[in-house]
C-alpha atoms as a PDB file:
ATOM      1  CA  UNK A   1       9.009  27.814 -38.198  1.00  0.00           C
ATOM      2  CA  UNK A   2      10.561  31.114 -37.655  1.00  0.00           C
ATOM      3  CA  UNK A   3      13.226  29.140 -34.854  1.00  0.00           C
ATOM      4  CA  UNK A   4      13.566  26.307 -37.551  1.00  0.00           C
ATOM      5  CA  UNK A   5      14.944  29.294 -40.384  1.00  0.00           C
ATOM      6  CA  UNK A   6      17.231  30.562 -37.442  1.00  0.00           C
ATOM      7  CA  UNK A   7      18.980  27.470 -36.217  1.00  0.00           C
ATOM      8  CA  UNK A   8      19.443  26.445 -40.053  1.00  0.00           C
ATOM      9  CA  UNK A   9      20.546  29.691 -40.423  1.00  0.00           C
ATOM     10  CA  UNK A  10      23.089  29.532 -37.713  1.00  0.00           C
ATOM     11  CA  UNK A  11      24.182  26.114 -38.708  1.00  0.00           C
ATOM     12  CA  UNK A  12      24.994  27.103 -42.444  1.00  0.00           C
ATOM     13  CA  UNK A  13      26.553  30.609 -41.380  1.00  0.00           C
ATOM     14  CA  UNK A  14      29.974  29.097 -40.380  1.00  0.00           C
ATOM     15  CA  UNK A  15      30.090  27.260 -43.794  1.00  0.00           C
ATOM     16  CA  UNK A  16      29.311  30.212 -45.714  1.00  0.00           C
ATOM     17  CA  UNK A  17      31.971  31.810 -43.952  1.00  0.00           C
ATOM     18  CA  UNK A  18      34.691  29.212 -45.089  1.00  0.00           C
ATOM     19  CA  UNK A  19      33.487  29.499 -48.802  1.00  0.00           C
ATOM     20  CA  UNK A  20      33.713  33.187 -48.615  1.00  0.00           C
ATOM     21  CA  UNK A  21      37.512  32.982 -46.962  1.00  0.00           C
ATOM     22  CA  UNK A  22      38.409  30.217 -48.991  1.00  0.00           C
ATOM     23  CA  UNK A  23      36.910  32.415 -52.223  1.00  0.00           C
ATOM     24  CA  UNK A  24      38.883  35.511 -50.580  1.00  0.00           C
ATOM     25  CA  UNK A  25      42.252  33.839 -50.342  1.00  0.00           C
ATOM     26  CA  UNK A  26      42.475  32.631 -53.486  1.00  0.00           C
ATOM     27  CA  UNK A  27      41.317  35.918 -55.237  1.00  0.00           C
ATOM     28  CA  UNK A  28      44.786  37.837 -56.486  1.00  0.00           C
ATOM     29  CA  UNK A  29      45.343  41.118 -57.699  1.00  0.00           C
ATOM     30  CA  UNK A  30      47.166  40.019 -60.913  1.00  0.00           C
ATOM     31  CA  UNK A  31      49.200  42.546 -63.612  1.00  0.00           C
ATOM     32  CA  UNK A  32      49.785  41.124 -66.968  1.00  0.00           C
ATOM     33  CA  UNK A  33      51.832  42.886 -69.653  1.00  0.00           C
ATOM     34  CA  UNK A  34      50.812  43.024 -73.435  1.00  0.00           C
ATOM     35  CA  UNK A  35      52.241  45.016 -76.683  1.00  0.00           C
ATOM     36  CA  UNK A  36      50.244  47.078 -79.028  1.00  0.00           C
ATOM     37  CA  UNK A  37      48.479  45.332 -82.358  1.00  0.00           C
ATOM     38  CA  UNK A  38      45.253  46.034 -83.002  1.00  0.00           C
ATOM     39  CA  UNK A  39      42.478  44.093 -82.735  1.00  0.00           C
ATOM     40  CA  UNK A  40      44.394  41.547 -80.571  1.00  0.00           C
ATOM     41  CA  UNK A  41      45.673  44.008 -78.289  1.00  0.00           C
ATOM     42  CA  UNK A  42      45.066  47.726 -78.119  1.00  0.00           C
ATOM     43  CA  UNK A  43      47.137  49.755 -75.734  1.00  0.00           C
ATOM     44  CA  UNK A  44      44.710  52.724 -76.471  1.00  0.00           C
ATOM     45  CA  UNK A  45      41.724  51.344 -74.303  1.00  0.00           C
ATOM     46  CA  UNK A  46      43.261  48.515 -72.716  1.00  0.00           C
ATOM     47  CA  UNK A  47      41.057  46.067 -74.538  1.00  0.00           C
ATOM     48  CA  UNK A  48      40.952  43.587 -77.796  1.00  0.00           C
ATOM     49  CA  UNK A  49      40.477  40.036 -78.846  1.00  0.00           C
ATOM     50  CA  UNK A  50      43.669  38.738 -76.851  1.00  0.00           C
ATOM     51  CA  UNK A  51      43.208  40.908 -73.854  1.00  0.00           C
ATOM     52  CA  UNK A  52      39.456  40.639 -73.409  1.00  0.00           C
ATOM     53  CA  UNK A  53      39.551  36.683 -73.837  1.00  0.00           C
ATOM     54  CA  UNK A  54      42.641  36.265 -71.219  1.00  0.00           C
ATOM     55  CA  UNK A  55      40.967  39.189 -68.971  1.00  0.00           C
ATOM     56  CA  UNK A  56      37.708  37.250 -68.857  1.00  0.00           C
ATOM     57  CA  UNK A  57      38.531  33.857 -67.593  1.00  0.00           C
ATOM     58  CA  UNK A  58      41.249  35.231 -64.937  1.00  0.00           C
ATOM     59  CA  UNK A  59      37.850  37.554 -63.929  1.00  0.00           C
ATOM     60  CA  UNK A  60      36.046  34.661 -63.695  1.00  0.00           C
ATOM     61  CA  UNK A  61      38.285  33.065 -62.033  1.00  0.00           C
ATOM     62  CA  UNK A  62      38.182  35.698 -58.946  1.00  0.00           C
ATOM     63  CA  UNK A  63      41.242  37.724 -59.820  1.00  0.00           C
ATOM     64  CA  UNK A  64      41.386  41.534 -60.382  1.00  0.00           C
ATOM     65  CA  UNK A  65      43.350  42.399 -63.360  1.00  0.00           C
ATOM     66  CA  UNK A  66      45.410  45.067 -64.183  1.00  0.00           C
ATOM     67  CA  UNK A  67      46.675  45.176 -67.561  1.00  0.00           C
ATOM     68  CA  UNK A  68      49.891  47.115 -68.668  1.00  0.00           C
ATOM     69  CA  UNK A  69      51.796  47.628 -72.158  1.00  0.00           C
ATOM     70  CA  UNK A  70      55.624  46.800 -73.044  1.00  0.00           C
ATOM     71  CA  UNK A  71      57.407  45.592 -75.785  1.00  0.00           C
ATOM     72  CA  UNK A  72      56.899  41.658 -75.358  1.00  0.00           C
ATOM     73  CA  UNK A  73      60.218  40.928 -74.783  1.00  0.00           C
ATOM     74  CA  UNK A  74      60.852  43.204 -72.105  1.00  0.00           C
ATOM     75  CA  UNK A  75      57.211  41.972 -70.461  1.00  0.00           C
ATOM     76  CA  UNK A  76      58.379  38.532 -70.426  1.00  0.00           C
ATOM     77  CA  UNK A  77      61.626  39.452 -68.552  1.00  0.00           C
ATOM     78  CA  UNK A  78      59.335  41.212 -66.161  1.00  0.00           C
ATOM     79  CA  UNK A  79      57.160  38.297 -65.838  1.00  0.00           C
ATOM     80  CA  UNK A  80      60.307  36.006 -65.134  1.00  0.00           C
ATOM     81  CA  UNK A  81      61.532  38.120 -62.229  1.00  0.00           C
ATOM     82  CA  UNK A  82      57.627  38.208 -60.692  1.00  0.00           C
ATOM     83  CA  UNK A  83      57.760  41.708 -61.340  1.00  0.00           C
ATOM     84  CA  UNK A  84      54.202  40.934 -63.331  1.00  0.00           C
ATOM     85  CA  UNK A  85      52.139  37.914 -63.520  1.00  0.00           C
ATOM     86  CA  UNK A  86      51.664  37.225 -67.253  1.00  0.00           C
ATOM     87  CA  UNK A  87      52.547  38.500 -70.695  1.00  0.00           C
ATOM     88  CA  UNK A  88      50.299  37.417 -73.590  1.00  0.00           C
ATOM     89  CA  UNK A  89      50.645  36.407 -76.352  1.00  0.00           C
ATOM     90  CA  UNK A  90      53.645  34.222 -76.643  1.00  0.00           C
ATOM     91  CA  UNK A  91      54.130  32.103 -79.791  1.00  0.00           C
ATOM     92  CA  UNK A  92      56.095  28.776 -79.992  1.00  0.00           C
ATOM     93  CA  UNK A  93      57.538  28.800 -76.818  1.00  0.00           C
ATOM     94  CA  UNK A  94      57.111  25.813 -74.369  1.00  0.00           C
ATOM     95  CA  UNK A  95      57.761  25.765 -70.115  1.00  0.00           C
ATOM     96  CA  UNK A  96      60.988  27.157 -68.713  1.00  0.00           C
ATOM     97  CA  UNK A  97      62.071  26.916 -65.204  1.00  0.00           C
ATOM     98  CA  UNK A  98      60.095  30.948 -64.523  1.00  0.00           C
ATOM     99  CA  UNK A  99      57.774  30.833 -67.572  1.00  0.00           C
ATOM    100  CA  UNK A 100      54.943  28.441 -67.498  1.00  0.00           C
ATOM    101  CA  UNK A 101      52.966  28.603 -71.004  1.00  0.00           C
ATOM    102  CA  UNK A 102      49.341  27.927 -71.042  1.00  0.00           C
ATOM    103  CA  UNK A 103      47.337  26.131 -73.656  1.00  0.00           C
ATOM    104  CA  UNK A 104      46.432  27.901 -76.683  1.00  0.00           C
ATOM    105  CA  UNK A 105      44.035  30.844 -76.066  1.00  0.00           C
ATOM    106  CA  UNK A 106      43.484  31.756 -79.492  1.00  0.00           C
ATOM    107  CA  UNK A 107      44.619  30.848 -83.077  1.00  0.00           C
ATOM    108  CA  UNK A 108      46.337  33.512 -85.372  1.00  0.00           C
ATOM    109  CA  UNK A 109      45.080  33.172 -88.861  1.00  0.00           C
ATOM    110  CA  UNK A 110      47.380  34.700 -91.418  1.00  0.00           C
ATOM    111  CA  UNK A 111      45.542  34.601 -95.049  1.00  0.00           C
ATOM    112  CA  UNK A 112      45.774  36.037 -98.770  1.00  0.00           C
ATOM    113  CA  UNK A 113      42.606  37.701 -99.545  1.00  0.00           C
ATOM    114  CA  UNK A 114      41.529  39.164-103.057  1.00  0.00           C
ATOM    115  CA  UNK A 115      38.085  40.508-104.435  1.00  0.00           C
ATOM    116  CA  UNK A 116      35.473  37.604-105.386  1.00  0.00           C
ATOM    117  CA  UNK A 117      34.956  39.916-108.747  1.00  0.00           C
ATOM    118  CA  UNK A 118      38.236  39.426-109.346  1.00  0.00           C
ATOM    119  CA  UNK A 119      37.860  35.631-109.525  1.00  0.00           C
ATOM    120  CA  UNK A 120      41.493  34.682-108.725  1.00  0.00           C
ATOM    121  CA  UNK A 121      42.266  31.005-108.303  1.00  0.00           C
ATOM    122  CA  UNK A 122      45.034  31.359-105.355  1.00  0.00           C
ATOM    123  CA  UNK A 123      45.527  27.383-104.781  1.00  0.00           C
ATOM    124  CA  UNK A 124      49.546  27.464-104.113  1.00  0.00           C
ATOM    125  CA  UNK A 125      51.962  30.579-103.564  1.00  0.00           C
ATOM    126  CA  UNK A 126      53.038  30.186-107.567  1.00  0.00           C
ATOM    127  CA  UNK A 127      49.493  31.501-108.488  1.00  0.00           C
ATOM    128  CA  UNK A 128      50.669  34.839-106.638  1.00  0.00           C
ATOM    129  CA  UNK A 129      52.848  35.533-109.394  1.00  0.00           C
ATOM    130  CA  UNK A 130      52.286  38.600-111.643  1.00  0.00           C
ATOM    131  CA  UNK A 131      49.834  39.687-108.745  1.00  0.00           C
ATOM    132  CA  UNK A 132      49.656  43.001-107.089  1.00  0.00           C
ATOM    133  CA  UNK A 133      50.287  42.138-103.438  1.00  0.00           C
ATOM    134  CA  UNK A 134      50.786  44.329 -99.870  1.00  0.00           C
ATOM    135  CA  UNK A 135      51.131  42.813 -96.745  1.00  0.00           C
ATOM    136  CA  UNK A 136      52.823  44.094 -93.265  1.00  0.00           C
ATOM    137  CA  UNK A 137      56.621  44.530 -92.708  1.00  0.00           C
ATOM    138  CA  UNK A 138      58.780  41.552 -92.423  1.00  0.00           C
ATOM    139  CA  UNK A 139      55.908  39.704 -93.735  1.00  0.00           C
ATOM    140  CA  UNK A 140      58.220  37.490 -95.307  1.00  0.00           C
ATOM    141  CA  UNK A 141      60.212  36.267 -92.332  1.00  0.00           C
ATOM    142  CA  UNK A 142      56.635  35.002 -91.328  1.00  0.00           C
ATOM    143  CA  UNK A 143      55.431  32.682 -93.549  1.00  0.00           C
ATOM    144  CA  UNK A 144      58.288  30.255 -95.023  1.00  0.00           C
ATOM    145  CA  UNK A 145      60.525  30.008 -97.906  1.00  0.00           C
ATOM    146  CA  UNK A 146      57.847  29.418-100.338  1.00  0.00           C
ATOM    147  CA  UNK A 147      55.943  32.678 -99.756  1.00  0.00           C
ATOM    148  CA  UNK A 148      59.125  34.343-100.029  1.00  0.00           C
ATOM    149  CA  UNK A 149      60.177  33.105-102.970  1.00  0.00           C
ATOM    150  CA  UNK A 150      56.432  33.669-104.544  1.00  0.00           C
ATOM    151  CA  UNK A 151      56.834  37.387-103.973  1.00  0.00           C
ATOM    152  CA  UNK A 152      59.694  37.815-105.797  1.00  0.00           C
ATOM    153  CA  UNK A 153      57.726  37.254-108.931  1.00  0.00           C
ATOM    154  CA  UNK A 154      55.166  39.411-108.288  1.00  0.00           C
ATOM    155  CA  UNK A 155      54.342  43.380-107.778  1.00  0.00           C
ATOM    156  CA  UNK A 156      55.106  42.970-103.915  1.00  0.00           C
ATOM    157  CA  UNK A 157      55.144  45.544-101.157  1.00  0.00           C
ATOM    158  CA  UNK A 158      55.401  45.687 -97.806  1.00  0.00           C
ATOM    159  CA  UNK A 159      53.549  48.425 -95.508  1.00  0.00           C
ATOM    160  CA  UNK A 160      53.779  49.709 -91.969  1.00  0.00           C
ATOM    161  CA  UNK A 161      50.017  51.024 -92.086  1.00  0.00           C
ATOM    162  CA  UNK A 162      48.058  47.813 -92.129  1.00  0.00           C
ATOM    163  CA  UNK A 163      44.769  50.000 -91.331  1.00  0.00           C
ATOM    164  CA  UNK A 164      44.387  50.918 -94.825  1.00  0.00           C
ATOM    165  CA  UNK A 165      44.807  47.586 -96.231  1.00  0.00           C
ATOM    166  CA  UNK A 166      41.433  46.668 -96.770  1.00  0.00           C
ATOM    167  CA  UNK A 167      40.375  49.705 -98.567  1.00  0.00           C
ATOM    168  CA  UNK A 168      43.770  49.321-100.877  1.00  0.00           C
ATOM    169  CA  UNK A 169      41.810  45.953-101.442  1.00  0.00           C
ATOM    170  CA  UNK A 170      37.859  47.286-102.099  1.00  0.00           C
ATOM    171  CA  UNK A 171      39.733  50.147-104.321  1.00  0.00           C
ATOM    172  CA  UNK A 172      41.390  47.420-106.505  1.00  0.00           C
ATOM    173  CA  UNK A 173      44.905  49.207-105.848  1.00  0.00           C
ATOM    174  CA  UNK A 174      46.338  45.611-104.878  1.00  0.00           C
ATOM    175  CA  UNK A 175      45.291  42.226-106.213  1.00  0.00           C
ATOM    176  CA  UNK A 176      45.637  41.077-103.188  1.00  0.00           C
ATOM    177  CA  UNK A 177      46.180  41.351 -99.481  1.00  0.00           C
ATOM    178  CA  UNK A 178      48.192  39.126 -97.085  1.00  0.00           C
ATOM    179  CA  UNK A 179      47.433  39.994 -93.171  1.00  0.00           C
ATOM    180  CA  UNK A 180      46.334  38.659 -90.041  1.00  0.00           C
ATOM    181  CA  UNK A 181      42.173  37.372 -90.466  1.00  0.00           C
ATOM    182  CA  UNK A 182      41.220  39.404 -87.374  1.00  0.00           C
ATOM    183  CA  UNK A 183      43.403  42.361 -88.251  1.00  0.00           C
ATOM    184  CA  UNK A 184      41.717  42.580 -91.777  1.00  0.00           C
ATOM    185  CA  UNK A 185      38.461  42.770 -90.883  1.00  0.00           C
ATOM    186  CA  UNK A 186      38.810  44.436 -88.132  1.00  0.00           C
ATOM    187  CA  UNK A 187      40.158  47.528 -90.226  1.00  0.00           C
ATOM    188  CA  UNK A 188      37.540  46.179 -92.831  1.00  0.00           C
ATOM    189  CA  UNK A 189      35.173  46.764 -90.501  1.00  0.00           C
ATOM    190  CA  UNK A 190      36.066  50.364 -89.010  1.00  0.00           C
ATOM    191  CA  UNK A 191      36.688  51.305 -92.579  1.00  0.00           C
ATOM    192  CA  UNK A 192      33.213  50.353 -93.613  1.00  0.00           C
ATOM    193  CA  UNK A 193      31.425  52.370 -90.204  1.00  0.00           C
ATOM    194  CA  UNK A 194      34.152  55.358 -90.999  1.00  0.00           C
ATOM    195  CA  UNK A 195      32.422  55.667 -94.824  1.00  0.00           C
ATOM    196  CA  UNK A 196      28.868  55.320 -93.422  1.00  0.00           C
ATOM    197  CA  UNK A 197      29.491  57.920 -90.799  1.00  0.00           C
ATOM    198  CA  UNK A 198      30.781  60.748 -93.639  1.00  0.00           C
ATOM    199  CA  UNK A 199      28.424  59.022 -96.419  1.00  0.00           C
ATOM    200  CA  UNK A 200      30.952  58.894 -98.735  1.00  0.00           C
ATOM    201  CA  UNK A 201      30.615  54.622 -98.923  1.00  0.00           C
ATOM    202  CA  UNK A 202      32.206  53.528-101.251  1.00  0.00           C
ATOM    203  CA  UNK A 203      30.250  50.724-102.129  1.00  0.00           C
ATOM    204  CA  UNK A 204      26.704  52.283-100.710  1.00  0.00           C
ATOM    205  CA  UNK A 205      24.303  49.313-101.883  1.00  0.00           C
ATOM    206  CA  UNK A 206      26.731  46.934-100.154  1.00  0.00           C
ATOM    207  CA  UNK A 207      25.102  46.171 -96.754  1.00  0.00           C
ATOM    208  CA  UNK A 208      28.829  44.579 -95.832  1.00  0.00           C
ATOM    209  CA  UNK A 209      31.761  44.925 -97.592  1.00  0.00           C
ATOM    210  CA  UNK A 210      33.410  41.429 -96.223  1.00  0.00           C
ATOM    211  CA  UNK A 211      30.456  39.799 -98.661  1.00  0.00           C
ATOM    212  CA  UNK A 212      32.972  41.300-101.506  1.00  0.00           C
ATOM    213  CA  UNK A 213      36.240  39.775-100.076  1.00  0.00           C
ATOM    214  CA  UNK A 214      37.465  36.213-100.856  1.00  0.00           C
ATOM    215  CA  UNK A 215      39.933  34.093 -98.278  1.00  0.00           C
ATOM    216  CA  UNK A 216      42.896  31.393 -99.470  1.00  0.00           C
ATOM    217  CA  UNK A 217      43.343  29.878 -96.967  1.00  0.00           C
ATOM    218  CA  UNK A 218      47.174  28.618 -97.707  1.00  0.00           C
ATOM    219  CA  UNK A 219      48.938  30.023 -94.842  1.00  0.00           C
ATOM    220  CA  UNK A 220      49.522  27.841 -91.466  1.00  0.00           C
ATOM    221  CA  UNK A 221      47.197  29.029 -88.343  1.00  0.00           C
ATOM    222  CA  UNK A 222      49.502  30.111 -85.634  1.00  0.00           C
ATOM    223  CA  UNK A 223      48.645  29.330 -81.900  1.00  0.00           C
ATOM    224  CA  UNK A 224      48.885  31.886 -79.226  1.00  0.00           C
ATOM    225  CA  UNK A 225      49.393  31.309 -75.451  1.00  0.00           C
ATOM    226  CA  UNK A 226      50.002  33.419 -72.167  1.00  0.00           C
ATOM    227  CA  UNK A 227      52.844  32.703 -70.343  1.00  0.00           C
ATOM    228  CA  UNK A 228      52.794  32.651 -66.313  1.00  0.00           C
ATOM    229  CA  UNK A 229      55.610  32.912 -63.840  1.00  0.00           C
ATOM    230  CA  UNK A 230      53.109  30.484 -61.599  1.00  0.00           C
ATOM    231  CA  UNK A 231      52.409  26.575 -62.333  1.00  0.00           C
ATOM    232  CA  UNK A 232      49.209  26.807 -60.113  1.00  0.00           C
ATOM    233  CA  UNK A 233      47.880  29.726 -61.553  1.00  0.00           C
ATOM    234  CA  UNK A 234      49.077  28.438 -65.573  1.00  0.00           C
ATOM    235  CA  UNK A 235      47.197  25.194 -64.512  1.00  0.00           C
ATOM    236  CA  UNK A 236      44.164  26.720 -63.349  1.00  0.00           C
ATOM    237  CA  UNK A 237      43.464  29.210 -65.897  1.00  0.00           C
ATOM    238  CA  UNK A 238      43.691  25.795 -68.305  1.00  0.00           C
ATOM    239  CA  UNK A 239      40.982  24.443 -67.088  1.00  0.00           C
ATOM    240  CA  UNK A 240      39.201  27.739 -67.402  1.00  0.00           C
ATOM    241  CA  UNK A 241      40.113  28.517 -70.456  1.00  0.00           C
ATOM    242  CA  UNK A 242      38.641  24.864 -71.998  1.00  0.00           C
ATOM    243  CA  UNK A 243      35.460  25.465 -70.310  1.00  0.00           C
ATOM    244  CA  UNK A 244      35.265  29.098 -71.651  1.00  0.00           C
ATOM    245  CA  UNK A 245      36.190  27.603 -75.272  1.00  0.00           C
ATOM    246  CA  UNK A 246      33.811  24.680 -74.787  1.00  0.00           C
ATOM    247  CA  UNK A 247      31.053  27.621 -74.083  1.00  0.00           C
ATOM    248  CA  UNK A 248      31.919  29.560 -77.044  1.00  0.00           C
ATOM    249  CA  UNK A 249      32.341  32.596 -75.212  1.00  0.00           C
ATOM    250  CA  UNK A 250      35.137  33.604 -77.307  1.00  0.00           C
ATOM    251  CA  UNK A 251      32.380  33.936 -80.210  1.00  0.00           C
ATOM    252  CA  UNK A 252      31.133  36.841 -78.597  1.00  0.00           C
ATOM    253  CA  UNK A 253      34.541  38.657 -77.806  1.00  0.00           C
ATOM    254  CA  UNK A 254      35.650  38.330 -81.246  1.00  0.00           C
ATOM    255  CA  UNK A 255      32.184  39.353 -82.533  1.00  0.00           C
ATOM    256  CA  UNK A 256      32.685  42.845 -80.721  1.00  0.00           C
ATOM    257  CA  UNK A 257      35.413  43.883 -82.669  1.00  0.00           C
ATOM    258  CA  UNK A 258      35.088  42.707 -86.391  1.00  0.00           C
ATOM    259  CA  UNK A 259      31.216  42.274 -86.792  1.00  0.00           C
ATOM    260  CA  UNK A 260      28.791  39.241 -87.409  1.00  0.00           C
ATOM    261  CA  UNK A 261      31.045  36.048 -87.767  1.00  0.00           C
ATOM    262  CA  UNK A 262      28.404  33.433 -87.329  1.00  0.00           C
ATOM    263  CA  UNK A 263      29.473  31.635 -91.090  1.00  0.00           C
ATOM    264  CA  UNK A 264      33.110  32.317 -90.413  1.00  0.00           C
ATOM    265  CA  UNK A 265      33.608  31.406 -87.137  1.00  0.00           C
ATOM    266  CA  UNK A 266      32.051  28.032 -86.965  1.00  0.00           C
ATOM    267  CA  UNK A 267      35.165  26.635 -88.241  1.00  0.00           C
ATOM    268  CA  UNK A 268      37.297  28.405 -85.685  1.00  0.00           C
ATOM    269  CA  UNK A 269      35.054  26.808 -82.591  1.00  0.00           C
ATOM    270  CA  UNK A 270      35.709  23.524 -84.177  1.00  0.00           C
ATOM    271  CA  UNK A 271      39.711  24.315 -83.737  1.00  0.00           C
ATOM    272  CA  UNK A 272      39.562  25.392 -80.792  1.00  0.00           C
ATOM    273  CA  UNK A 273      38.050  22.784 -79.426  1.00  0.00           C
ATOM    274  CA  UNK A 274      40.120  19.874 -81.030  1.00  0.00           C
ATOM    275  CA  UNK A 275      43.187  21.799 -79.515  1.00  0.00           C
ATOM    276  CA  UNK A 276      42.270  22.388 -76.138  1.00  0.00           C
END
C-alpha cells in the first residue's frame, strides 16, 4: 500500500507542479489608484465599499494589490501610461484604445431623504418646493435640469461637510437631505455609535436611527466601473466580478460600513444582478 501512495504520489507531483507555475505566472503585483470619499473610498485606511469590493475579487483572483490615492483624473492618466494598473471608480466612460472599462462594480444611489414624522409626500422635484434642503457642493450639476430648477424654490444649501448631514436631518434643521445612499448612512451610522459612545444620544430609546429616516427614491442610480490599461486582465476580473455579485458577497462589504441592510439591500442584489 505504502509503494501504491508513493508511485501515485510521484505520478501527480509533476501535475501539481504545473498548477502551481501556471497559478504563479499568472499572479501580478497590481497598483490601482483611487480618490478620497468616504464610505466608497477612504484614503485614511486604505479601505471602503469601492476599494474593498474591487480589492477582493483581484485577491481572489491571485493578485497582490497595492492601493494608492490621486485625484481621479490624474490616476487615470497614470493608468493610461501603465504607470498603475487601475483607477476606480470611473463613471460613464466606455473603452479607449489604453483604458479598458469593466462592468459595473457597484451602483451609486443618489436620494432625497426626510424624517418619516415629518410625513412629506416627495413624489416629483416640485414637491421640494418651500422645503428646507442641504445637499453636497455642485449638487446641482449632478442631477439634471429639473432638480435644479426645484431648488430654486426652496430654502436650498449646499455644504462641503457631508458628515454632519444626517444629524442636520435627526435635529430637524433641514427638511430634507439629498446625498449619496451609502454616504448617508454611513455618517448616519458613525453619528449614531459617536452619541452612544459619549451617551449624549440623541434619540436614546431609538435602537437605530435609520428606522426614523424616509427615502424618495426620484433620483437616477449611477453605475460605477474600474478602468484597466489591460483587456485580459478587464476581461477576467468580469467574470469575477459576476460570480462575486451572483454570491452576494458584496452584501457583506457594504454591511461593514453602514450597518444591518438585510431590508434595504435586497433590492440592490436584484440590480446588480440584472446588470451584470
Amino acid at each position: 500500500m505504502l509503494k501504491i501512495y508513493v508511485l501515485a504520489l510521484k505520478l501527480i507531483s509533476p501535475f501539481i507542479l504545473i498548477l502551481l507555475t501556471f497559478s504563479h505566472a499568472n499572479s501580478r503585483e497590481l497598483v490601482i489608484f483611487s480618490s478620497n470619499a468616504p464610505p466608497h473610498m477612504i484614503a485614511a485606511n486604505g479601505t471602503g465599499i469601492d476599494i474593498d469590493i474591487v480589492k477582493t475579487i483581484l485577491t481572489d483572483m491571485g493578485h497582490n494589490i497595492t492601493v494608492e490615492f490621486s485625484p481621479l483624473k490624474r490616476a487615470m492618466e497614470q493608468v493610461k501610461k501603465k504607470e498603475a494598473d487601475a483607477f476606480l471608480p470611473t463613471f460613464f466612460q466606455k473603452d479607449s484604445d489604453n483604458i479598458f472599462i469593466s462592468n459595473a462594480f457597484i451602483q451609486y444611489r443618489p436620494m432625497i431623504f426626510s424624517l418619516k414624522k415629518s410625513r412629506l409626500a416627495i413624489n416629483s422635484f416640485t414637491d421640494l418646493q418651500g422645503l428646507r434642503i442641504v445637499s453636497f457642493q455642485g449638487a446641482t450639476g449632478y442631477f439634471g435640469e429639473a432638480f435644479h430648477q426645484a431648488t430654486k424654490q426652496a430654502n436650498y444649501t449646499e455644504l462641503h461637510d457631508m458628515s454632519k448631514f444626517p444629524e442636520m436631518l435627526l435635529m430637524a434643521r433641514y427638511d430634507a437631505v439629498v446625498l449619496d445612499y451609502y454616504i448617508f448612512y454611513y455618517f448616519l451610522k458613525m453619528y449614531q455609535e459617536q452619541s452612544e459612545l459619549a451617551g449624549n444620544g440623541l434619540f436614546p430609546l431609538i435602537d437605530n436611527y435609520s428606522s426614523m429616516i424616509k427615502r424618495h427614491d426620484l433620483i437616477p442610480e449611477v453605475n460605477a466601473y474600474v478602468g484597466f490599461n489591460d483587456e485580459i486582465l478587464r476581461n477576467e476580473f468580469n467574470i469575477q466580478l459576476k460570480k462575486f455579485i451572483g454570491n452576494n458577497r458584496q452584501n457583506r462589504i457594504i454591511e461593514k460600513y453602514i450597518g444591518t441592510i438585510s431590508t434595504r439591500i435586497f433590492a440592490l442584489s436584484t440590480r446588480y444582478k440584472s446588470s451584470s
